[in-house]
C-alpha atoms as a PDB file:
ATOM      1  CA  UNK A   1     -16.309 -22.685  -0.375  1.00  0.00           C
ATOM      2  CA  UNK A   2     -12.892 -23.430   0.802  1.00  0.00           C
ATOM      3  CA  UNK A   3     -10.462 -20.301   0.753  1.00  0.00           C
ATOM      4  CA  UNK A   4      -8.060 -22.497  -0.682  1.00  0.00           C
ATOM      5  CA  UNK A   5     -10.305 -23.031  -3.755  1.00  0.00           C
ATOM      6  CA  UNK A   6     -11.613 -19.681  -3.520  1.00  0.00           C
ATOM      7  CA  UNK A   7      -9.755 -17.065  -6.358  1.00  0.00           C
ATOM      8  CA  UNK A   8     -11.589 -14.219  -5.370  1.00  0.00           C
ATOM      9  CA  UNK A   9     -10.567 -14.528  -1.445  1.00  0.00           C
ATOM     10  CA  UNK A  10      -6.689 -14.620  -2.951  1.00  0.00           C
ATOM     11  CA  UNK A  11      -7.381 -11.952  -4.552  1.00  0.00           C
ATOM     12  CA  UNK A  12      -8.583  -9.930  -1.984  1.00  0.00           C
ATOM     13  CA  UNK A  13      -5.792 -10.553   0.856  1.00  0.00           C
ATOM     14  CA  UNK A  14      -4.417  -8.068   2.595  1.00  0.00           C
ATOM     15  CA  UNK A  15      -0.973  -9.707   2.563  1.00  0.00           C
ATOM     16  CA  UNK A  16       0.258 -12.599   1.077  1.00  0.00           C
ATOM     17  CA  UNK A  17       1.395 -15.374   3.166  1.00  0.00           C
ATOM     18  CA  UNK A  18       5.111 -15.616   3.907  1.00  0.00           C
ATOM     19  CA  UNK A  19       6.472 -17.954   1.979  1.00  0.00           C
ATOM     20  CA  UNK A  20       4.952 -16.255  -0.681  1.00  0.00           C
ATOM     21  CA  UNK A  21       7.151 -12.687  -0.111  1.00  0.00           C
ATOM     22  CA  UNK A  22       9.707 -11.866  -2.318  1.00  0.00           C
ATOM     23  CA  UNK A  23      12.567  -9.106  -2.015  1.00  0.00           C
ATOM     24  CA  UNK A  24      15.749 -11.035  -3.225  1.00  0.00           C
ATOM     25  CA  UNK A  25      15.361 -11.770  -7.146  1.00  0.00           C
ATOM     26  CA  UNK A  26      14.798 -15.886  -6.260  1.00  0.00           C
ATOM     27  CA  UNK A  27      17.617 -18.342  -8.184  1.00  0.00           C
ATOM     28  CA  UNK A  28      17.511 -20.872 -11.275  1.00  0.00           C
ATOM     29  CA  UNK A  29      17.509 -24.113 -11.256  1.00  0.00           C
ATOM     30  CA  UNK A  30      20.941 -23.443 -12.405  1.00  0.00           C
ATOM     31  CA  UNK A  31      22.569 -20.761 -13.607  1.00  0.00           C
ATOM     32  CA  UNK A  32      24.001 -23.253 -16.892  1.00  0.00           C
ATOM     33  CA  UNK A  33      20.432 -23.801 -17.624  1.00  0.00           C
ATOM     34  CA  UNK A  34      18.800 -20.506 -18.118  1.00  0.00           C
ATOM     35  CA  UNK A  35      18.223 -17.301 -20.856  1.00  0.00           C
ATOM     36  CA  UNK A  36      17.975 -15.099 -17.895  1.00  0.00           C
ATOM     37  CA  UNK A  37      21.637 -14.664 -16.463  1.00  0.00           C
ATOM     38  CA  UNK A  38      20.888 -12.185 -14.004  1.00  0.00           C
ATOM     39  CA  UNK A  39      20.866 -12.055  -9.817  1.00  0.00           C
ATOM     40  CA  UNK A  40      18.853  -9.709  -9.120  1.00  0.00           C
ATOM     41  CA  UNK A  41      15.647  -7.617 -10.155  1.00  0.00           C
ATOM     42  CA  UNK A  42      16.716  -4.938 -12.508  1.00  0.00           C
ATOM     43  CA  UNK A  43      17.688  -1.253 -10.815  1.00  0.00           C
ATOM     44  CA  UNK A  44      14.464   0.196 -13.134  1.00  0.00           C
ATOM     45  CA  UNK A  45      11.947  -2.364 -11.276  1.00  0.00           C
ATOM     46  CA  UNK A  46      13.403  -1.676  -7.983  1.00  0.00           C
ATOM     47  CA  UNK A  47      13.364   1.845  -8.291  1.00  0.00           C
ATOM     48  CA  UNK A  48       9.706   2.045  -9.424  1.00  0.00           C
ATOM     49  CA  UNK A  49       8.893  -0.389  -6.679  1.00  0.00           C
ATOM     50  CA  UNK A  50      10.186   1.520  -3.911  1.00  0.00           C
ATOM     51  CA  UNK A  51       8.295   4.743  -5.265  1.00  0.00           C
ATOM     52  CA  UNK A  52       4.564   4.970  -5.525  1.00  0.00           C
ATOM     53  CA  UNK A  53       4.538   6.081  -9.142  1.00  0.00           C
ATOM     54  CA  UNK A  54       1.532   5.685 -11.255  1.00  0.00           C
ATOM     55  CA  UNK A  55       3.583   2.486 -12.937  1.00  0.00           C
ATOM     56  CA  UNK A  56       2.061   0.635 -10.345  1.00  0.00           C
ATOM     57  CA  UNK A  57      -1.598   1.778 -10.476  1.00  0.00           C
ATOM     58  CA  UNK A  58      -4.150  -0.978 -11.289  1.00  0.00           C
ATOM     59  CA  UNK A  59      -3.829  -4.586 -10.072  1.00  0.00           C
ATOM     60  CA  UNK A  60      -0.863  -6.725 -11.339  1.00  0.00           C
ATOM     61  CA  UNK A  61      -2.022  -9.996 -12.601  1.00  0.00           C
ATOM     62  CA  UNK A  62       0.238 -12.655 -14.960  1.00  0.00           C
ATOM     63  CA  UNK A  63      -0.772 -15.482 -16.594  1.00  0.00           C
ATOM     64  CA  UNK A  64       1.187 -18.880 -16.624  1.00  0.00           C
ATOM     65  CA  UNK A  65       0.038 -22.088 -18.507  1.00  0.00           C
ATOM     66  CA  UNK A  66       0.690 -25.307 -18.001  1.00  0.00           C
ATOM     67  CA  UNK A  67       1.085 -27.668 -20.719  1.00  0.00           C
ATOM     68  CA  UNK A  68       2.255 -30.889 -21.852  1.00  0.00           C
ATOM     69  CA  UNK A  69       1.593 -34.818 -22.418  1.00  0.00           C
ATOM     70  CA  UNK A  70      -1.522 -36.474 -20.442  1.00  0.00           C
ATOM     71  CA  UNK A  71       0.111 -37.864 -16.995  1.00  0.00           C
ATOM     72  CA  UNK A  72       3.097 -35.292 -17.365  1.00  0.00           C
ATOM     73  CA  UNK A  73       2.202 -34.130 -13.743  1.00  0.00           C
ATOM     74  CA  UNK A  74       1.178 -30.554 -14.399  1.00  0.00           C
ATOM     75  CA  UNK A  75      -1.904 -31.360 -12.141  1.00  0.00           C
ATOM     76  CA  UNK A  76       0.694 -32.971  -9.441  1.00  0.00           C
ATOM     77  CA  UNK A  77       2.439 -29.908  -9.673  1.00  0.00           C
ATOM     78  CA  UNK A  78       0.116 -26.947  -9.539  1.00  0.00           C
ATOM     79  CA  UNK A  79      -1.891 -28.431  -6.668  1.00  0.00           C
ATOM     80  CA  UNK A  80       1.656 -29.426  -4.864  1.00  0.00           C
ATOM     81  CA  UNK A  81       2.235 -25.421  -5.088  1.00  0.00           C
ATOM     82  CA  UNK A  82      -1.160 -24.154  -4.540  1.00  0.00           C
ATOM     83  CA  UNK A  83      -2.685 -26.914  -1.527  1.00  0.00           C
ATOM     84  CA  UNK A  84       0.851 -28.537  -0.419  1.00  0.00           C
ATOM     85  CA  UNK A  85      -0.935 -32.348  -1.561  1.00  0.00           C
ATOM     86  CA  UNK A  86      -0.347 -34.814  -3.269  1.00  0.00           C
ATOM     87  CA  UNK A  87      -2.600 -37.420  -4.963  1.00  0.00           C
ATOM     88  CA  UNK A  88      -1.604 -40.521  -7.133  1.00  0.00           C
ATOM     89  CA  UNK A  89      -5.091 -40.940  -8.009  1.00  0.00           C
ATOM     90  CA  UNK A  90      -5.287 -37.533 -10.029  1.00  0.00           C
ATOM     91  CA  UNK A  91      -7.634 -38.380 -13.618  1.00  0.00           C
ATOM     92  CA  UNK A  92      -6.770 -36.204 -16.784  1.00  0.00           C
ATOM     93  CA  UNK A  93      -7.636 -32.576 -16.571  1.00  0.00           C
ATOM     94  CA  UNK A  94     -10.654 -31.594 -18.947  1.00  0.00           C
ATOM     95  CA  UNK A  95      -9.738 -28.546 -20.686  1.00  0.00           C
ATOM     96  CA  UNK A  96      -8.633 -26.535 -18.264  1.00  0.00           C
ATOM     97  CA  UNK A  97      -7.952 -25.807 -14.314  1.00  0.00           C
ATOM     98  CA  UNK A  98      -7.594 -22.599 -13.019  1.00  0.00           C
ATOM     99  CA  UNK A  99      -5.766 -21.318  -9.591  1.00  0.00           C
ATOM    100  CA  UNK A 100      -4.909 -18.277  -8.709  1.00  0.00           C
ATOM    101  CA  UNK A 101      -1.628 -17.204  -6.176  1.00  0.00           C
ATOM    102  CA  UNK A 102      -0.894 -14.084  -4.340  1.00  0.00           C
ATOM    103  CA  UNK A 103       2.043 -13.058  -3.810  1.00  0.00           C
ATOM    104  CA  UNK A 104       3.958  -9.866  -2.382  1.00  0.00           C
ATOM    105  CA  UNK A 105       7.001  -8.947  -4.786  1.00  0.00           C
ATOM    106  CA  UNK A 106       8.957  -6.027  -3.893  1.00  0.00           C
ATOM    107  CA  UNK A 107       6.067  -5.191  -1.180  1.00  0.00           C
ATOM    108  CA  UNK A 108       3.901  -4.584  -4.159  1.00  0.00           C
ATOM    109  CA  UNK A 109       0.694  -7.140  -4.738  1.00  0.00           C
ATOM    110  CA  UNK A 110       1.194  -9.419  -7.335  1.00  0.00           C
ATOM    111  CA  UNK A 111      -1.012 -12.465  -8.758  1.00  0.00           C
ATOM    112  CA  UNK A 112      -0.138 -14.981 -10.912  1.00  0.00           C
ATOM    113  CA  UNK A 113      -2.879 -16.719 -12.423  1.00  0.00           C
ATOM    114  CA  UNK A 114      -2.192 -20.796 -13.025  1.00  0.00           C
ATOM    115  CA  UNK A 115      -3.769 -22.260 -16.462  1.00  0.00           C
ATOM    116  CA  UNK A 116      -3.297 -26.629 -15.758  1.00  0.00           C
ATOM    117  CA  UNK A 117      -4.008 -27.431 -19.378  1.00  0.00           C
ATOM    118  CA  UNK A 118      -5.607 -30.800 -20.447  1.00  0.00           C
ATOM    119  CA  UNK A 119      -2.836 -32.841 -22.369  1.00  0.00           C
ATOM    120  CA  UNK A 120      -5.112 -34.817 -24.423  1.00  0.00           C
ATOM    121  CA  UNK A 121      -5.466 -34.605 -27.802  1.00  0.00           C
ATOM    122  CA  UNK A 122      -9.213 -34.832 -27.889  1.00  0.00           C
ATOM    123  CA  UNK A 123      -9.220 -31.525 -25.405  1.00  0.00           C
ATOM    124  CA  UNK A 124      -6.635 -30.006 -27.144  1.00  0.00           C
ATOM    125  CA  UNK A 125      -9.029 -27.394 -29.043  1.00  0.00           C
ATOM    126  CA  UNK A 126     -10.147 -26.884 -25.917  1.00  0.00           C
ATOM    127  CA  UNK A 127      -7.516 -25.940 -24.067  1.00  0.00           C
ATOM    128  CA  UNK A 128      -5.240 -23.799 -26.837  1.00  0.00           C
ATOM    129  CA  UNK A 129      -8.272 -21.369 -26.576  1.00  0.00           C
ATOM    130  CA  UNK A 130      -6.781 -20.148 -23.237  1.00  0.00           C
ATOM    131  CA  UNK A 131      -3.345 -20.093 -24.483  1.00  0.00           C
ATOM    132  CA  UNK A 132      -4.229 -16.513 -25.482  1.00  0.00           C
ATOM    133  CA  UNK A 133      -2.251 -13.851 -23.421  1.00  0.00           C
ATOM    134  CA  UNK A 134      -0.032 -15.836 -21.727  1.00  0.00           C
ATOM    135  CA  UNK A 135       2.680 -14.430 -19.500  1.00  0.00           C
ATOM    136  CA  UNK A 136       4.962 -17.773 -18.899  1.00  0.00           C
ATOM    137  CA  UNK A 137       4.656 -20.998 -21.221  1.00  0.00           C
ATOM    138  CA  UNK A 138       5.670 -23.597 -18.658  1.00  0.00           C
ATOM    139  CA  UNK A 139       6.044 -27.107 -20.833  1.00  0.00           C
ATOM    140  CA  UNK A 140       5.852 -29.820 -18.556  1.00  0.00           C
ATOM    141  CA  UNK A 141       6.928 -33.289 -19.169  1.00  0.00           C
ATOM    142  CA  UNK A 142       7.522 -36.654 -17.119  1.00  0.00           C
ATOM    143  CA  UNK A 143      11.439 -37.324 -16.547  1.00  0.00           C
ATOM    144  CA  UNK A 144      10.933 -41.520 -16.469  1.00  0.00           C
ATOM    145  CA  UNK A 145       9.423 -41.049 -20.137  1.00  0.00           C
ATOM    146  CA  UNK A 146      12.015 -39.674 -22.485  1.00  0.00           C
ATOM    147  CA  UNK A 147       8.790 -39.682 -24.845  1.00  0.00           C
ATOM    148  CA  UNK A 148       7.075 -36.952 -23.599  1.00  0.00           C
ATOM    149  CA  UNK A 149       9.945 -34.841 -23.824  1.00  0.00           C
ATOM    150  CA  UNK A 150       9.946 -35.493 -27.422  1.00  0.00           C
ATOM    151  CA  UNK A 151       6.702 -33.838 -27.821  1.00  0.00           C
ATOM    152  CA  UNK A 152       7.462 -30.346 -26.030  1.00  0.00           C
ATOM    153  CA  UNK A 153       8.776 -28.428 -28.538  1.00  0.00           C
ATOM    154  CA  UNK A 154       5.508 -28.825 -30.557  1.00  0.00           C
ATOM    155  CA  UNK A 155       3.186 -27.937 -27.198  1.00  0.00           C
ATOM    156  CA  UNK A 156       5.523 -24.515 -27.196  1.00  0.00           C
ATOM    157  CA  UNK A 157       5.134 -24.129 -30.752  1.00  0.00           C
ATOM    158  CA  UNK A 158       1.389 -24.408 -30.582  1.00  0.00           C
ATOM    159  CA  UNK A 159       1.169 -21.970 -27.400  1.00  0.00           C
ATOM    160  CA  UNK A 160       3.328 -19.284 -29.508  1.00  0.00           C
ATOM    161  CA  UNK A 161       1.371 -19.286 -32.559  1.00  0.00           C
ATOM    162  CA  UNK A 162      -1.994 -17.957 -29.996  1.00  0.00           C
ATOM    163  CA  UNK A 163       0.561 -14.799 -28.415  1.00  0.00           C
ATOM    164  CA  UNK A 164       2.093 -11.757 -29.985  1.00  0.00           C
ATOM    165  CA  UNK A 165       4.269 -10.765 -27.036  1.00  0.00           C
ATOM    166  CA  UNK A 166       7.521 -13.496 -26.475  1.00  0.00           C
ATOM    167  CA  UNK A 167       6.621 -14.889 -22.976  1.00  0.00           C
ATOM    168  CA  UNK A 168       9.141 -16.344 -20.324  1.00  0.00           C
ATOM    169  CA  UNK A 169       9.487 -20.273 -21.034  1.00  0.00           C
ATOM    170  CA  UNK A 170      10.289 -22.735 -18.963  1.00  0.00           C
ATOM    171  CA  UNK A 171      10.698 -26.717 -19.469  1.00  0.00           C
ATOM    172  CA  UNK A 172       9.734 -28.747 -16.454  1.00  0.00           C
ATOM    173  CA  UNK A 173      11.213 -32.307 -15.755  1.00  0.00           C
ATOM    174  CA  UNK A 174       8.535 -33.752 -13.143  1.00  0.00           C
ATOM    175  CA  UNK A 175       8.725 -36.956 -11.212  1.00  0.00           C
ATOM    176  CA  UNK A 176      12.639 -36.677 -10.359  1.00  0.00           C
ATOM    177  CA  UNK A 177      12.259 -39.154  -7.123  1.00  0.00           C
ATOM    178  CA  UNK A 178      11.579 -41.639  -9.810  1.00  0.00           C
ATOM    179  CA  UNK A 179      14.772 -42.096 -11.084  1.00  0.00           C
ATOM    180  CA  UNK A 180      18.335 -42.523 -10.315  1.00  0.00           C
ATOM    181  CA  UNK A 181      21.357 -40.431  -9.639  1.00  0.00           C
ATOM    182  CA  UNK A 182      22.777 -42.000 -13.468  1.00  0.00           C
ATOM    183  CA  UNK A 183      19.637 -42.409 -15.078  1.00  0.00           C
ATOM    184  CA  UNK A 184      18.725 -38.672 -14.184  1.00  0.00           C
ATOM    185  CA  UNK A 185      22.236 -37.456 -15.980  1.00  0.00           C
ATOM    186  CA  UNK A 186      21.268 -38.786 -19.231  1.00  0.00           C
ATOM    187  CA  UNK A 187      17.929 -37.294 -19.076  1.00  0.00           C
ATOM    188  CA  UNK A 188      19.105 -33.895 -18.153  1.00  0.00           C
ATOM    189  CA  UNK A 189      21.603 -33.841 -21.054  1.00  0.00           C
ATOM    190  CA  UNK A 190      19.091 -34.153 -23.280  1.00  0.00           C
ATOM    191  CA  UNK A 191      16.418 -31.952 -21.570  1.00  0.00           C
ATOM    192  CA  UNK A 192      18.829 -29.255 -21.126  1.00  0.00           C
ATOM    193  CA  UNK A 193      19.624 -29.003 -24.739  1.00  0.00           C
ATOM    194  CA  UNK A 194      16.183 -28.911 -26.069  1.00  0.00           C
ATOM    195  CA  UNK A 195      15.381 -26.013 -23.169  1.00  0.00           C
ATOM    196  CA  UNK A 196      18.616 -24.514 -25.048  1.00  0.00           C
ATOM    197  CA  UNK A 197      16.974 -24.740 -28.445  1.00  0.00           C
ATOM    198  CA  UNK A 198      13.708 -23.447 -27.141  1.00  0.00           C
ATOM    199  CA  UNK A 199      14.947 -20.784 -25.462  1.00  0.00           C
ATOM    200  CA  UNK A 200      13.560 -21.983 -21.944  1.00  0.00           C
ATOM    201  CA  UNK A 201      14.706 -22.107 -18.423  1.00  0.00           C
ATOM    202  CA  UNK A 202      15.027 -25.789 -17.163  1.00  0.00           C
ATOM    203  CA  UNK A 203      13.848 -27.187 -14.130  1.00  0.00           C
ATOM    204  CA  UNK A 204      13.659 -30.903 -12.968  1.00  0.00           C
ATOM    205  CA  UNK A 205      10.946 -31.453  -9.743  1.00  0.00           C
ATOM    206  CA  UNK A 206       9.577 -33.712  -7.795  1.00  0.00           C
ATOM    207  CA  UNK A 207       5.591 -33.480  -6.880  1.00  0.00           C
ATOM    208  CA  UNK A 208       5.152 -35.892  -4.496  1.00  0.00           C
ATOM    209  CA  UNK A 209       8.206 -35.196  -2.361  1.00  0.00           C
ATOM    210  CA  UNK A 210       7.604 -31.268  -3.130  1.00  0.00           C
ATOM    211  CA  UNK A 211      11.842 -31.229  -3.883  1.00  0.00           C
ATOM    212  CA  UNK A 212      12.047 -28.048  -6.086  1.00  0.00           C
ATOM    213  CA  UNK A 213       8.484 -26.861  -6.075  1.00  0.00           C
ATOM    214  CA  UNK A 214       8.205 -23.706  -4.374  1.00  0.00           C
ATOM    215  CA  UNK A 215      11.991 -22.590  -5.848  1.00  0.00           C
ATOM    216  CA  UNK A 216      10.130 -22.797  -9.162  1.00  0.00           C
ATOM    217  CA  UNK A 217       6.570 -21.218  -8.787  1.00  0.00           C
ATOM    218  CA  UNK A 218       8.767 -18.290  -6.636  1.00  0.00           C
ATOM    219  CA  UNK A 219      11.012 -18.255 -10.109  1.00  0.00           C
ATOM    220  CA  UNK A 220       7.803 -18.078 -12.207  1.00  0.00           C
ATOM    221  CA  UNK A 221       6.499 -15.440 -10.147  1.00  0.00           C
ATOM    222  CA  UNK A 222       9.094 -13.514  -9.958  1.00  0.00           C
ATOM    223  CA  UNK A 223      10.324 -13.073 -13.915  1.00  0.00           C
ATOM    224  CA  UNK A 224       6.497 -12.502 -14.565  1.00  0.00           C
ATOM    225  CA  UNK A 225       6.756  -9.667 -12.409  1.00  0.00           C
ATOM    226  CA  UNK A 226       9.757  -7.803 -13.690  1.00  0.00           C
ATOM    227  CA  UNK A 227       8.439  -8.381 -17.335  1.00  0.00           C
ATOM    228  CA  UNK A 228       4.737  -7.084 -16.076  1.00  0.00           C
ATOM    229  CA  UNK A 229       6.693  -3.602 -14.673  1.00  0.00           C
ATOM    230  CA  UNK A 230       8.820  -3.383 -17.633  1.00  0.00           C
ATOM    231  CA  UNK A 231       6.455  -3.526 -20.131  1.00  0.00           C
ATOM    232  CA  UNK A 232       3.304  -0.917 -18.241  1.00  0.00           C
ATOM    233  CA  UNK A 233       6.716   1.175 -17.723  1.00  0.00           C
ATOM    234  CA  UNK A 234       7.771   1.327 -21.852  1.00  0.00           C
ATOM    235  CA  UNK A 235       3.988   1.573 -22.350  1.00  0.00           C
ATOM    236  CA  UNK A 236       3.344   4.182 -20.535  1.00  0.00           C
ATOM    237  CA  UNK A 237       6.641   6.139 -21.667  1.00  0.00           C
ATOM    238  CA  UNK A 238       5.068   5.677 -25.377  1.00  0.00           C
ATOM    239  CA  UNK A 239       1.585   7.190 -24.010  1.00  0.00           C
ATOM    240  CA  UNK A 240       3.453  10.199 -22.291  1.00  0.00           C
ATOM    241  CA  UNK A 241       6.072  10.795 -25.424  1.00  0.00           C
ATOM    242  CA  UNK A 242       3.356  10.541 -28.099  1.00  0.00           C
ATOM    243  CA  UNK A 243       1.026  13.272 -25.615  1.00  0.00           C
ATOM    244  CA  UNK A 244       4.131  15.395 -25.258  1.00  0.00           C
ATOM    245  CA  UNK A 245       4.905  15.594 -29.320  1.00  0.00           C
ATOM    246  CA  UNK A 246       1.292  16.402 -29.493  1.00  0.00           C
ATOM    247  CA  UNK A 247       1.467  19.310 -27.462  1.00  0.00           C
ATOM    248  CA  UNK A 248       4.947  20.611 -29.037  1.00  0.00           C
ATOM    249  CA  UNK A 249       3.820  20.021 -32.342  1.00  0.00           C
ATOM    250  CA  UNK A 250       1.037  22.658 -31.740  1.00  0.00           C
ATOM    251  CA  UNK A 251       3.444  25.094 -30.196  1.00  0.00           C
ATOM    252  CA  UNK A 252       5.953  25.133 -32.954  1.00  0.00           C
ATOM    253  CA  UNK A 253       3.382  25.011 -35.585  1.00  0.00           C
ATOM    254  CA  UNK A 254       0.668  27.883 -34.917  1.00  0.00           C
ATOM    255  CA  UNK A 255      -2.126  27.883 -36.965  1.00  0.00           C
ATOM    256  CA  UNK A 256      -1.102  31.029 -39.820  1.00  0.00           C
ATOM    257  CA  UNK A 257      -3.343  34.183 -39.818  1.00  0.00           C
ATOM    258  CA  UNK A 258      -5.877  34.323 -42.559  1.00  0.00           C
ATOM    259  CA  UNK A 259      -4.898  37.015 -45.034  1.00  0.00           C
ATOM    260  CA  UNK A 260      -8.407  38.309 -45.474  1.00  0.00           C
ATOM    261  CA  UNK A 261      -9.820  40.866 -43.392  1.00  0.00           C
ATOM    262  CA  UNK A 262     -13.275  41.517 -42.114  1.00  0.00           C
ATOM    263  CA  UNK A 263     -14.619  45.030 -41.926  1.00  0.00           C
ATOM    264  CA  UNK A 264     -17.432  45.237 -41.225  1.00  0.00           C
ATOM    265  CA  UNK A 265     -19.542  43.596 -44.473  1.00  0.00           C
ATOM    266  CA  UNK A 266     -16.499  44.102 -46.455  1.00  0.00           C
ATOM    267  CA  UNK A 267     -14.234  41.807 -46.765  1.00  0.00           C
ATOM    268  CA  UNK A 268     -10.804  41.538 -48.446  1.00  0.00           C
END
């Protein structure tokens, strides 16, 4: 088995490989198209990294999926990030691809696991079964076919109806070496508003020349990762505050002494 291929090797690194080390919170796209205005990891997630509280017992694992129209690119994509190739030749996914990346965020261990949906409809019941649990929402769709932008909204609407929890969304514009400087404009205004509407970070790519690639998997990874700590750390607050009410509950409220007396056989 090739460690490439391999998710359990990943896994199981010591350290994650350099480009895949993160201490400075890494930037947008740009900062006009994004919900998440801010520059660095929060002062909370810093502080908790830089400790070795129990927040950060257990192994950290987030879950992205990919979705969008067949020939979108999310295949070109994931395996541009994950085995730095590229393949023309790629055929539709069936149901569903999975990768797994370490990273090291904050010099804690972090994995993000990658979900490359199929994006036909006839795997579509397929696929939405994994939706389930999802982290990021990552709607993909082809910048030299206006069309498939068209359809993103309902992919994100179908991948919120399977999760309770709002993830982090992002809308993907692949294939950017395709067009031109002018033709790219017009696209973008229109991409840009829908990733508005949806509430979604936007990001335009290019697979096969790898322009934009890595900025947006380190992105992914790390707004996962301060949503993963924030969340175990207002968890485990509730566990700790509903155990302490427990306990002061009892103290204030002492069982009352029974009015009858034993004495013996006789009782009153």
């Amino acid at each position: 088995m090739l460690q490439s291929r391999s998710v359990v090797l990943k896994m199981m690194q010591s350290k994650a490989c350099n480009d895949h080390c993160i201490d400075d919170f890494p930037k947008p796209f740009s900062h006009c198209f994004t919900p998440h205005k801010q520059n660095d990891f929060s002062f909370t997630v810093r502080e908790i990294c830089s400790s070795t509280g129990k927040f950060l017992n257990g192994l950290k694992i987030s879950k992205v999926i990919f979705l969008g129209d067949v020939a979108a690119g999310k295949t070109s994509l994931v395996n541009r990030f994950c085995h730095k190739v590229f393949n023309c030749n790629y055929k539709a996914t069936i149901g569903v691809d999975f990768e797994v990346e370490r990273f090291d965020i904050l010099k804690v261990p972090f994995n993000l696991q990658i979900w490359d949906t199929a994006g036909q409809e006839r795997f579509k019941c397929i696929a939405s079964s994994y939706y389930r649990g999802a982290h990021v929402i990552a709607v993909v769709f082809d910048l030299s076919n206006i069309y498939s932008l068209s359809n993103c909204a309902k992919w994100l609407e179908e991948a919120l109806a399977c999760n309770t929890l709002r993830p982090v969304i992002f809308l993907i514009g692949t294939k950017r070496d395709l067009l031109s400087s002018s033709a790219y404009k017009h696209v973008e205004k229109r991409a840009t508003q829908l990733a508005q509407e949806l509430g979604a970070e936007y990001w335009a790519v290019s697979s096969r020349t790898g322009d934009g690639v890595n900025e947006l998997f380190l992105r992914i990874a790390a707004l996962a990762f301060e949503v993963s700590i924030l969340r175990d750390i207002h968890t485990t607050s509730n566990k700790l505050s509903i155990g302490t009410d427990l306990v002061t509950l009892k103290t204030l409220n002492p069982p009352k002494k029974s009015k009858f007396k034993c004495n013996g056989s006789n009782c009153m």
